[in-house]
Protein backbone atom coordinates (compact mmCIF):
# COMPACT_ATOMS: atom_id res chain seq x y z
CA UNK A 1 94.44 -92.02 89.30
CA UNK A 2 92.44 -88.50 89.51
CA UNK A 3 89.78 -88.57 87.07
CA UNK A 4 90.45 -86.39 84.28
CA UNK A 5 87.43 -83.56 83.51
CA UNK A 6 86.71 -82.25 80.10
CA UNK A 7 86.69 -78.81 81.30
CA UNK A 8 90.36 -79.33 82.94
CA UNK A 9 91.66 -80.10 79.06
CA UNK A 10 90.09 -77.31 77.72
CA UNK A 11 91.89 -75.08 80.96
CA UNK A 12 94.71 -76.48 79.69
CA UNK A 13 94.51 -76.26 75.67
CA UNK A 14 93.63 -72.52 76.12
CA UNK A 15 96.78 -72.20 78.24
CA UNK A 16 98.87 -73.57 76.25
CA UNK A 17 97.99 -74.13 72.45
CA UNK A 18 98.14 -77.93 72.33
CA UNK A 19 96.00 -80.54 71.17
CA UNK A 20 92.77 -82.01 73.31
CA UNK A 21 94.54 -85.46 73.21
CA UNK A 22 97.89 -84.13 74.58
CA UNK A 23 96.49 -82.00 77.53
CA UNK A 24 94.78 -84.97 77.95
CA UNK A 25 97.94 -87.42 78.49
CA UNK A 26 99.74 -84.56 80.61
CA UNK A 27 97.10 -84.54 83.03
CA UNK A 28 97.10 -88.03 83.33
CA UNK A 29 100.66 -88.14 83.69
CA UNK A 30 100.61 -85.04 86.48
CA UNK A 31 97.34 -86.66 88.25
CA UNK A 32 95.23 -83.75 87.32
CA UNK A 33 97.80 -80.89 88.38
CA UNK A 34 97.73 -78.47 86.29
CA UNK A 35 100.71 -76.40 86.51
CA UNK A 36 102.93 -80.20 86.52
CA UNK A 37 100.38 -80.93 83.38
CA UNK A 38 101.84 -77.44 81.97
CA UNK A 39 105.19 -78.44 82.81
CA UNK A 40 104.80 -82.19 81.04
CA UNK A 41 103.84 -80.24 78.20
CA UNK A 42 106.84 -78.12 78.19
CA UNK A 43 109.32 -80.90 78.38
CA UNK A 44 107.73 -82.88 75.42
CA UNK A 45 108.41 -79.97 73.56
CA UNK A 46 111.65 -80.02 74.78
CA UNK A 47 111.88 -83.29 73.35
CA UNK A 48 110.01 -82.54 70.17
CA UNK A 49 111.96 -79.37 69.36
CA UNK A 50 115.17 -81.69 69.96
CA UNK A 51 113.42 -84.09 67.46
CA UNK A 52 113.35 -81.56 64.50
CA UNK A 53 116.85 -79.39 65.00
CA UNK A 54 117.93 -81.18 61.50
CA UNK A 55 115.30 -80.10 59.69
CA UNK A 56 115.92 -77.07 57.77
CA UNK A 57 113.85 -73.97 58.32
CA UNK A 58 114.12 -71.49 54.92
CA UNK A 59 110.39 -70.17 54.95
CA UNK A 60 108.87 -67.67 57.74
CA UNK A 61 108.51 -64.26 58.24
CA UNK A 62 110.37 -60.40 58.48
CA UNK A 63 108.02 -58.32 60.96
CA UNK A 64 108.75 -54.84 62.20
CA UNK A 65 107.78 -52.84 64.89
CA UNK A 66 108.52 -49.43 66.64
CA UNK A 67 107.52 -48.35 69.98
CA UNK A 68 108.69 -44.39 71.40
CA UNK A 69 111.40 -44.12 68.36
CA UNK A 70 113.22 -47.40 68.91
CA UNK A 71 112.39 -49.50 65.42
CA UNK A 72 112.98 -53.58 65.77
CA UNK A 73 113.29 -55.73 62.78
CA UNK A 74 113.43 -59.65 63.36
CA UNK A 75 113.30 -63.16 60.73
CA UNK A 76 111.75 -65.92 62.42
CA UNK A 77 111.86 -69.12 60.32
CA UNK A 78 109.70 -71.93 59.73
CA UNK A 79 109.90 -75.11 57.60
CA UNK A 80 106.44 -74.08 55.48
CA UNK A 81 104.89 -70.94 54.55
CA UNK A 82 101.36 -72.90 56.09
CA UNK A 83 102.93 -72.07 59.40
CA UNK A 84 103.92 -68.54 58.75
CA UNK A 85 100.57 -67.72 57.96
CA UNK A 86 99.12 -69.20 61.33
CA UNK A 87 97.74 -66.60 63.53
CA UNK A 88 99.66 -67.51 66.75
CA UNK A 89 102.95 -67.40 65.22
CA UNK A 90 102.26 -64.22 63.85
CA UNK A 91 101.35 -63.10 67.57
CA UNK A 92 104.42 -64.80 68.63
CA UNK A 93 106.77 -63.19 66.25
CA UNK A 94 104.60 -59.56 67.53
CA UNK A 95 105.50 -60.20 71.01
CA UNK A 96 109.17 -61.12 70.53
CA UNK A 97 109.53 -57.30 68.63
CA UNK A 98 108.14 -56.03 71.32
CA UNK A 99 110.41 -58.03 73.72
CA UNK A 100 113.18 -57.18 71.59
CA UNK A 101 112.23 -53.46 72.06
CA UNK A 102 112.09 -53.70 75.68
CA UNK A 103 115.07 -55.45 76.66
CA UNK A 104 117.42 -54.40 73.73
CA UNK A 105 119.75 -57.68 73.75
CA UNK A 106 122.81 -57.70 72.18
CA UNK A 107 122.47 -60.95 70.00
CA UNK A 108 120.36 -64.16 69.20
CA UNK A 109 121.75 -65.61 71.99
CA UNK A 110 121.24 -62.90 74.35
CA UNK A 111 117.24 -62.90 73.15
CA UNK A 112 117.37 -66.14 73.88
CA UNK A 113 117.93 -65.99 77.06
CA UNK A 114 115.70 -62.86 77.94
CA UNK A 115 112.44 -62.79 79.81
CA UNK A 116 109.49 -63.70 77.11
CA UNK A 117 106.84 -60.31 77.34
CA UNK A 118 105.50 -59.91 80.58
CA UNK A 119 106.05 -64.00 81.48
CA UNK A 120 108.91 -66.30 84.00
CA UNK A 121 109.47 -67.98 80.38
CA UNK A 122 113.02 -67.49 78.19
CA UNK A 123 112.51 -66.65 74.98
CA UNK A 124 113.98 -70.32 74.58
CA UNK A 125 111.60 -71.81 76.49
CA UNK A 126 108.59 -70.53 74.68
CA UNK A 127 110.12 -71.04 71.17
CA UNK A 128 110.30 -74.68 71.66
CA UNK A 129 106.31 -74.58 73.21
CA UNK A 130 105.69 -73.12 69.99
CA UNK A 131 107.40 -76.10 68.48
CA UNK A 132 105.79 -78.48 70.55
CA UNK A 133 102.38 -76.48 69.52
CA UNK A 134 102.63 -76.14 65.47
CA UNK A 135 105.06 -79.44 64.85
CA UNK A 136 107.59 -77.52 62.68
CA UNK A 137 110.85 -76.30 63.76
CA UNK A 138 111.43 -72.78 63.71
CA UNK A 139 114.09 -70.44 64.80
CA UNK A 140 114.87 -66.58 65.21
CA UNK A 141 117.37 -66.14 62.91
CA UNK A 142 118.67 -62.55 63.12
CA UNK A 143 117.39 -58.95 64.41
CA UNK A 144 118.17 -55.58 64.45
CA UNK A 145 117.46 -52.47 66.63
CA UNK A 146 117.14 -48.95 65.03
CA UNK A 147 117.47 -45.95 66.99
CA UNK A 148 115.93 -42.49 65.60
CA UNK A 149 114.13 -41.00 62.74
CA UNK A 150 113.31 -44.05 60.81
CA UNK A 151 110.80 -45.22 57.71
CA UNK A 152 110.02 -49.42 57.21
CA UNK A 153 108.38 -51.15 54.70
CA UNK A 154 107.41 -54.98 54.26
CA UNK A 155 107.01 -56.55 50.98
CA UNK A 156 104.74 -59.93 50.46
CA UNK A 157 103.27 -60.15 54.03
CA UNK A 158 106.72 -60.47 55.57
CA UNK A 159 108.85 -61.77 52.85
CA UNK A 160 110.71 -58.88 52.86
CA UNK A 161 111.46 -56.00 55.44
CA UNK A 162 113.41 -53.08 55.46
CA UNK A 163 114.60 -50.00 57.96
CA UNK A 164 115.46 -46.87 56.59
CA UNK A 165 117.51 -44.19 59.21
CA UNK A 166 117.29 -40.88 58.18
CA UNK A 167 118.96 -37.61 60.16
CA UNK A 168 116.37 -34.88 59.48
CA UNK A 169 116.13 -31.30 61.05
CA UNK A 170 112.75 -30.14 62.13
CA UNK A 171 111.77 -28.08 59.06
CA UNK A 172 112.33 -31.33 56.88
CA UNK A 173 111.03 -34.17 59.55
CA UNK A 174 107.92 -32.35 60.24
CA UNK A 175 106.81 -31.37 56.46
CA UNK A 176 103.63 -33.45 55.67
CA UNK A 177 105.55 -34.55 52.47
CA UNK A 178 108.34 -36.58 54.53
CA UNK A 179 106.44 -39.49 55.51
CA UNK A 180 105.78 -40.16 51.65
CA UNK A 181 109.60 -39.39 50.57
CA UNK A 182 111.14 -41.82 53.23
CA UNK A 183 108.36 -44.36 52.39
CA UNK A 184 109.98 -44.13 48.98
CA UNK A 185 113.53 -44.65 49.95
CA UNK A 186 112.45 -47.89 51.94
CA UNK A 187 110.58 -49.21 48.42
CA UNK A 188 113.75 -48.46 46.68
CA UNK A 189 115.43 -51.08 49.12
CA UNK A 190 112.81 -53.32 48.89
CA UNK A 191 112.97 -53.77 45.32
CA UNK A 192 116.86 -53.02 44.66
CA UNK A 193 118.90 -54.68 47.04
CA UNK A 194 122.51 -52.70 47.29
CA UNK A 195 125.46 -53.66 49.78
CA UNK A 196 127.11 -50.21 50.49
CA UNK A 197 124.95 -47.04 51.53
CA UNK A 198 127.38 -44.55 49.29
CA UNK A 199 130.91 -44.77 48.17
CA UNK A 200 132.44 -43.49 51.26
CA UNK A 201 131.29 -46.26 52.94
CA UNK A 202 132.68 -48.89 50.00
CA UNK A 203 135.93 -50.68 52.18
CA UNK A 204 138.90 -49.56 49.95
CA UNK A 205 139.82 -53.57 50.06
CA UNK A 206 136.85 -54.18 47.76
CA UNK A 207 137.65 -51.00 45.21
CA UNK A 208 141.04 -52.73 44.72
CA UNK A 209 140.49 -55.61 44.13
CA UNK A 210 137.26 -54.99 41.70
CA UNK A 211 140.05 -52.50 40.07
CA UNK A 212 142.33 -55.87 39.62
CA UNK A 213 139.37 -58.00 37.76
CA UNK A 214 138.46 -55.01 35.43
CA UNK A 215 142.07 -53.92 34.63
CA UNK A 216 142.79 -58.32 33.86
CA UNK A 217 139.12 -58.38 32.10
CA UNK A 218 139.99 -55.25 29.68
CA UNK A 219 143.84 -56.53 29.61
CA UNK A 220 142.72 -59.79 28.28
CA UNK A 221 140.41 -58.61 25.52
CA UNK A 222 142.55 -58.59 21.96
CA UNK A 223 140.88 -54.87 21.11
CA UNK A 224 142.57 -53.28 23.78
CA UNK A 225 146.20 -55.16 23.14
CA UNK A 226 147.42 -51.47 22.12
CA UNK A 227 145.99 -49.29 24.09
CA UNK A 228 148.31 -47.29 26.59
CA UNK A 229 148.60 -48.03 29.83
CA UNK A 230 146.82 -44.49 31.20
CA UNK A 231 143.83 -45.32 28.95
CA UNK A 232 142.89 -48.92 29.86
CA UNK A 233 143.45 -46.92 33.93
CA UNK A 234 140.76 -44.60 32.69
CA UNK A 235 138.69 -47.00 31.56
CA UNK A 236 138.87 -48.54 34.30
CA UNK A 237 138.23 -45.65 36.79
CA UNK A 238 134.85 -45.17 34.28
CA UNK A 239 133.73 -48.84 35.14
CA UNK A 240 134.60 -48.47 38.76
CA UNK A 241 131.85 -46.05 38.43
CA UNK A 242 129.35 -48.53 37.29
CA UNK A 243 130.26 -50.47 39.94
CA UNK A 244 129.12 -47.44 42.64
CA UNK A 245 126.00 -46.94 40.66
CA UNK A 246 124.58 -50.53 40.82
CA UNK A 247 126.25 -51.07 44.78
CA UNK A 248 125.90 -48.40 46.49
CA UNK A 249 122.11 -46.76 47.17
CA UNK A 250 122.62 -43.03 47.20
CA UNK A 251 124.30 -43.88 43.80
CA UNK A 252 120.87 -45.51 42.43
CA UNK A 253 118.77 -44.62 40.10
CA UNK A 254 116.03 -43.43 41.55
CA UNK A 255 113.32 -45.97 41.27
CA UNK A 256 110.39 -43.59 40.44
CA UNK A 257 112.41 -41.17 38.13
CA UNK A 258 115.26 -43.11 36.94
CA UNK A 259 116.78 -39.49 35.78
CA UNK A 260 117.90 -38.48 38.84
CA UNK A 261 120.11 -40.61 41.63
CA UNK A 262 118.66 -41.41 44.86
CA UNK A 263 120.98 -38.90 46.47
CA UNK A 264 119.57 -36.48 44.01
CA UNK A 265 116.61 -37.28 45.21
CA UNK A 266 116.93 -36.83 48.82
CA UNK A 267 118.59 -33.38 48.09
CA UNK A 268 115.62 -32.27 45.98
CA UNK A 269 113.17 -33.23 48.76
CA UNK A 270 114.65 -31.54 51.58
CA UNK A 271 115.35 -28.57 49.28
CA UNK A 272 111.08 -28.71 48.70
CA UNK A 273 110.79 -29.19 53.00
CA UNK A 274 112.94 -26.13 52.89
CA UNK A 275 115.24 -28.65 55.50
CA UNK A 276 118.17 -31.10 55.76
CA UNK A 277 117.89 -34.71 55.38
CA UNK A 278 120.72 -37.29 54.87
CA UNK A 279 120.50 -41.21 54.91
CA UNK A 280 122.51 -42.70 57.71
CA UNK A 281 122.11 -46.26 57.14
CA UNK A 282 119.41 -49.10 56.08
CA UNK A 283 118.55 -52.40 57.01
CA UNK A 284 117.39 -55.33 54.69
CA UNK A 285 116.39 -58.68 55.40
CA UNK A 286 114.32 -61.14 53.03
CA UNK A 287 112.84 -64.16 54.14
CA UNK A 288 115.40 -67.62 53.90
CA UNK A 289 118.06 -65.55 51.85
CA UNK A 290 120.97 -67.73 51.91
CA UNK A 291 119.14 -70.80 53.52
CA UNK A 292 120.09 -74.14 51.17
CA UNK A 293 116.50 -75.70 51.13
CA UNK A 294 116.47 -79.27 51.10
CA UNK A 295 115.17 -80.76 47.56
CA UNK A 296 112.11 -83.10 48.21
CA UNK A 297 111.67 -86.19 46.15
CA UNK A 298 107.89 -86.71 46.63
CA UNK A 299 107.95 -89.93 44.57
CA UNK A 300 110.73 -91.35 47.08
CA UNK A 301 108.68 -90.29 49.89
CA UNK A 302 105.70 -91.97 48.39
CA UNK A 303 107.48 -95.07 48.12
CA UNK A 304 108.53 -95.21 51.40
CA UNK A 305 104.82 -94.48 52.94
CA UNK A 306 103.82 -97.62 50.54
CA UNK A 307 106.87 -99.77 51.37
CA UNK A 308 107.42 -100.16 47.88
């Protein structure tokens, strides 16, 4: 059996992130190698990340990044906000934007599968190191890749993130005042979440059949029981309406001057520019949205510890 040197754990805690008794055991177990010792390592967290896959990870983070006009947005979750906060997942979640950037893959899968940064690991491969490393499981949920003129926000540290694509001539994209007006659209997402950009992009399926439960909910109410048929259709049409104004973000009231829409908005800036500027599309993702977290009975878990 090789004998084991401090100095060889500490090689191989700075190379890989795990703890001085670990590194220890691998190099035991790989008779002092250190790349086998790496690859011990590697397979326990093979293991470990196999371990926690039925855990449920709700908490993490949203990061953004952009890199010669290409804007990446990714959520990378975690089973506690403790772990979020740590300073190598952060890095890790910085490195897979800028992976994501540089090898533009189509899906999660795809990502994956892709080269980690400048390493010979997957994306895959380090993901369940970095299990292995923190003890929680994590997992990239979803990302997106931006293309153009863009303006990104993120709310609460990462608990929210959004991408803003704007089409802008020069007169309006180079006036010292846009940076500050597309800042403002990206707030208005952050703080008013909308499905549909403007009406023309509202699927005609989901007009009708919001029509259908406003023309039953004004059909059933006993004040209307006389009205004629073209009336009850206007009021309906007038609701419909509504419906754009609190769906649809051009449609908005503008957050900072709830007077004007945000389309009104947009055309009032690039009218100051002296330019053109139209919203093509945005991007929002918030932290666990969706994600059923599991209810924790501390008292059961208490119990249990005690064998009571």
């Amino acid at each position: 059996m090789a004998t084991i040197a401090a100095k060889d754990v500490a090689e191989l805690r700075k190379k890989t992130g795990c703890g001085m008794m670990e590194c220890k055991k691998a190099l035991v177990e790989a008779d002092g190698n250190m790349d086998e010792a790496i690859k011990v390592l590697r397979e326990r967290g093979l293991a470990v990340a196999a371990k926690k896959a039925d855990r449920i990870a709700a908490d993490g983070i949203v990061d953004i990044m952009t890199i010669d006009g290409v804007t990446a947005m990714i959520e990378v979750n975690s089973e506690t906000d403790f772990v979020a906060k740590n300073a190598s997942f952060q890095e890790y979640v910085k490195n897979l934007l800028q992976t994501i950037i540089t090898t533009k893959p189509a899906d999660v899968a795809a990502l994956m599968a892709s080269k980690y940064l400048d390493t010979d690991m997957t994306v895959d491969d380090k993901m369940k190191e970095m299990i292995f490393q923190i003890g929680e499981k994590m997992e990239i949920r979803r990302f997106v890749i931006v293309e153009g003129l863009t303006s990104t926000y993120i709310h609460g540290k990462g608990s929210i993130g959004v991408i803003i694509k704007f089409t802008a001539d020069d007169a309006a994209a180079n006036n010292a005042g846009f940076a500050e007006f597309a800042k403002n659209i990206a707030l208005q997402v952050g703080a008013y979440p909308v499905a549909y950009l403007n009406k023309e992009s509202v699927p005609a399926s989901v007009i009708d059949e919001e029509k259908a439960i406003l023309m039953a909910q004004i059909k059933n109410d006993p004040s209307n029981a006389k009205k004629p048929e073209q009336i009850i259709e206007k009021m309906v049409t007038g609701r419909i309406g509504k419906f754009y104004d609190n769906n649809c973000l051009c449609e908005q009231a503008y957050v900072k001057d709830d007077s004007m829409k945000v389309s009104q908005y947009v055309a009032a800036a690039a009218k100051e520019f002296g330019g053109a500027i139209t919203i093509d599309g945005f991007w929002r993702f918030e932290k666990g949205e969706g994600i059923q977290k599991r209810e924790e009975n501390f008292a059961e878990e208490i119990a249990k510890l005690t064998n009571k």
